[in-house]
C-alpha atoms as a PDB file:
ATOM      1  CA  UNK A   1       0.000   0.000   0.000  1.00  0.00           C
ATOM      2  CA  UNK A   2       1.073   3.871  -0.719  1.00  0.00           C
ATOM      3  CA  UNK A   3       1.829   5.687   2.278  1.00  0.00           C
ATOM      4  CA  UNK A   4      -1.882   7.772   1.587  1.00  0.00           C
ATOM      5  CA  UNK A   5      -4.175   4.532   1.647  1.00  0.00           C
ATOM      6  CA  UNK A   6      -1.922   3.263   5.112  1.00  0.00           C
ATOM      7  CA  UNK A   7      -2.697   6.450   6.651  1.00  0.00           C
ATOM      8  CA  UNK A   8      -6.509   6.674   5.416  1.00  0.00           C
ATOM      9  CA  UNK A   9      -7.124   3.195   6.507  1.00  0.00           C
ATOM     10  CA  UNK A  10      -6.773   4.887   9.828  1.00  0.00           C
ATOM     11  CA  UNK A  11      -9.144   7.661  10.053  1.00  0.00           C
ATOM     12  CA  UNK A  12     -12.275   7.107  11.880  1.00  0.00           C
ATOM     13  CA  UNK A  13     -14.361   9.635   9.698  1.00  0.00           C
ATOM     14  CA  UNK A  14     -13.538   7.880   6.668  1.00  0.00           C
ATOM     15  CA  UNK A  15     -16.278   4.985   5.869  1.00  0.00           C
ATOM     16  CA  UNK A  16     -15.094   4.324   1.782  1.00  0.00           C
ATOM     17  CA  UNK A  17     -12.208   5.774  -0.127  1.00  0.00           C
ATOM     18  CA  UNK A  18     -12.275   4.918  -3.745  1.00  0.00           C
ATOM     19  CA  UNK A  19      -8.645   5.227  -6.195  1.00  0.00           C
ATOM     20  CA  UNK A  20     -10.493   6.681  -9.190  1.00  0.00           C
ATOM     21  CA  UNK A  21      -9.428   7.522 -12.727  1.00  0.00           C
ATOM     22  CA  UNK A  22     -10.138  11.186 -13.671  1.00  0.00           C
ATOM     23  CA  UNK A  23      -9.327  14.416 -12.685  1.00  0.00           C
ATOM     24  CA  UNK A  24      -8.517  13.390  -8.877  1.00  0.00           C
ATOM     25  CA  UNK A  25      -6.445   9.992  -7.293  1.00  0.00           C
ATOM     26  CA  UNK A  26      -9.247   9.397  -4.592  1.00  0.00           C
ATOM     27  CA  UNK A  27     -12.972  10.112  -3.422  1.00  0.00           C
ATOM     28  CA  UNK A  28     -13.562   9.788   0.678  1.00  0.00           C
ATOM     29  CA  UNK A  29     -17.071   9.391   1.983  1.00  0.00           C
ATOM     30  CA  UNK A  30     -16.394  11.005   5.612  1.00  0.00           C
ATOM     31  CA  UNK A  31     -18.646  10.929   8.319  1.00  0.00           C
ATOM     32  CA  UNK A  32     -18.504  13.979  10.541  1.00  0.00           C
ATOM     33  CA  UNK A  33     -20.662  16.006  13.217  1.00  0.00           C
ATOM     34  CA  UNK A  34     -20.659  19.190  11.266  1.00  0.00           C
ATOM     35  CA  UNK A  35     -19.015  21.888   9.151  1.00  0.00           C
ATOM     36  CA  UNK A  36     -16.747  22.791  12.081  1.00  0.00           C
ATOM     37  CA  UNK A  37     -15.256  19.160  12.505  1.00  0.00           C
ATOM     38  CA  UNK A  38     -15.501  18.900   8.447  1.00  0.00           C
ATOM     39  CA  UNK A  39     -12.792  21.756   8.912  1.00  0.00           C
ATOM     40  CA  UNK A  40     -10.880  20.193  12.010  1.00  0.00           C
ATOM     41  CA  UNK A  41     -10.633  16.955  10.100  1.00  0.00           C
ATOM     42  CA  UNK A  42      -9.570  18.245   6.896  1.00  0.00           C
ATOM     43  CA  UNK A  43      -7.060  20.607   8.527  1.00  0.00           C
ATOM     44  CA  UNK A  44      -5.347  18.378  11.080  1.00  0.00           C
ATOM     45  CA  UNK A  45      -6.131  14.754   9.601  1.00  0.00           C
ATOM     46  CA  UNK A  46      -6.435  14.822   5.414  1.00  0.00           C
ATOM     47  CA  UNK A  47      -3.699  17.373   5.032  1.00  0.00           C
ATOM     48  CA  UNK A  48      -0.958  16.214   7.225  1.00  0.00           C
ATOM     49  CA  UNK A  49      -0.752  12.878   4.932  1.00  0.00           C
ATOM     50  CA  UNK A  50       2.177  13.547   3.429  1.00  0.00           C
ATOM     51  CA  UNK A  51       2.416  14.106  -0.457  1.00  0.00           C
ATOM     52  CA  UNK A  52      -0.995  15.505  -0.627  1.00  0.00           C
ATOM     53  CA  UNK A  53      -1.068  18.602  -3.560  1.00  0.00           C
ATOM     54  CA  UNK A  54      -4.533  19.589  -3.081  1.00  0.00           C
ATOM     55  CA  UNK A  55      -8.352  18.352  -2.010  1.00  0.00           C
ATOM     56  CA  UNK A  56     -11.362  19.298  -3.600  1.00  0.00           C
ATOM     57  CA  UNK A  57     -14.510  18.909  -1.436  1.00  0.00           C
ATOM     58  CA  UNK A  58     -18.708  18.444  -2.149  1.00  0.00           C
ATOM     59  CA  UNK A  59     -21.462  17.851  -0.197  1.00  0.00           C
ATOM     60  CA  UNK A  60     -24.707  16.290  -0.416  1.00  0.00           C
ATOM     61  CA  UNK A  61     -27.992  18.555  -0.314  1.00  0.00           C
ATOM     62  CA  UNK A  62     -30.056  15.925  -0.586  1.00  0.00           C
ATOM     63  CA  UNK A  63     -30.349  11.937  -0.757  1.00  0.00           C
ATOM     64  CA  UNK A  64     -32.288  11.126  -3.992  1.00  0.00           C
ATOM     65  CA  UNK A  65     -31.710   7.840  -4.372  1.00  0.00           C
ATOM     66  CA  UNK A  66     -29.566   5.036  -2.477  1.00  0.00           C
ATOM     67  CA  UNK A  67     -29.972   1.378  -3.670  1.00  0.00           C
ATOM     68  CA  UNK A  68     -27.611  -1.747  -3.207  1.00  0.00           C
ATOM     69  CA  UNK A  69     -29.726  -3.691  -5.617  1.00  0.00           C
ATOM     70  CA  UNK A  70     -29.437  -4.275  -8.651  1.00  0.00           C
ATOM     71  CA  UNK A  71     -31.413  -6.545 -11.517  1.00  0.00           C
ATOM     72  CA  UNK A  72     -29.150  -9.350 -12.578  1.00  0.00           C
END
């Protein structure tokens, strides 16, 4: 494992991280109180991984849809 998916696999407020093709390495779905701990998390946690260049963040406004199944 790369030194970023060691560390992830060690933060509590992560539930899924994804590598992805595309315009960024990773997604994280993180789990977190509110904005203020979004911010604490990001700030102390995400960005102290070393070799991180940048993150890019978006929120969900609302739940539309969430299904595990699928029609074989």
């Amino acid at each position: 494992m790369n030194t970023f998916e060691y560390e992830v696999l060690k933060l509590e407020e992560v539930s899924e991280c994804f590598h992805v093709s595309g315009n960024y390495d990773y997604i994280l779905k993180v789990y977190v109180k509110d904005i203020d701990a979004y911010r604490n998390f990001v700030v102390t946690k995400l960005t102290a991984i070393k070799h991180i260049g940048s993150t890019h963040s978006t929120f969900a406004i609302e739940q539309v849809k969430n299904t595990t199944a699928i029609q074989l």
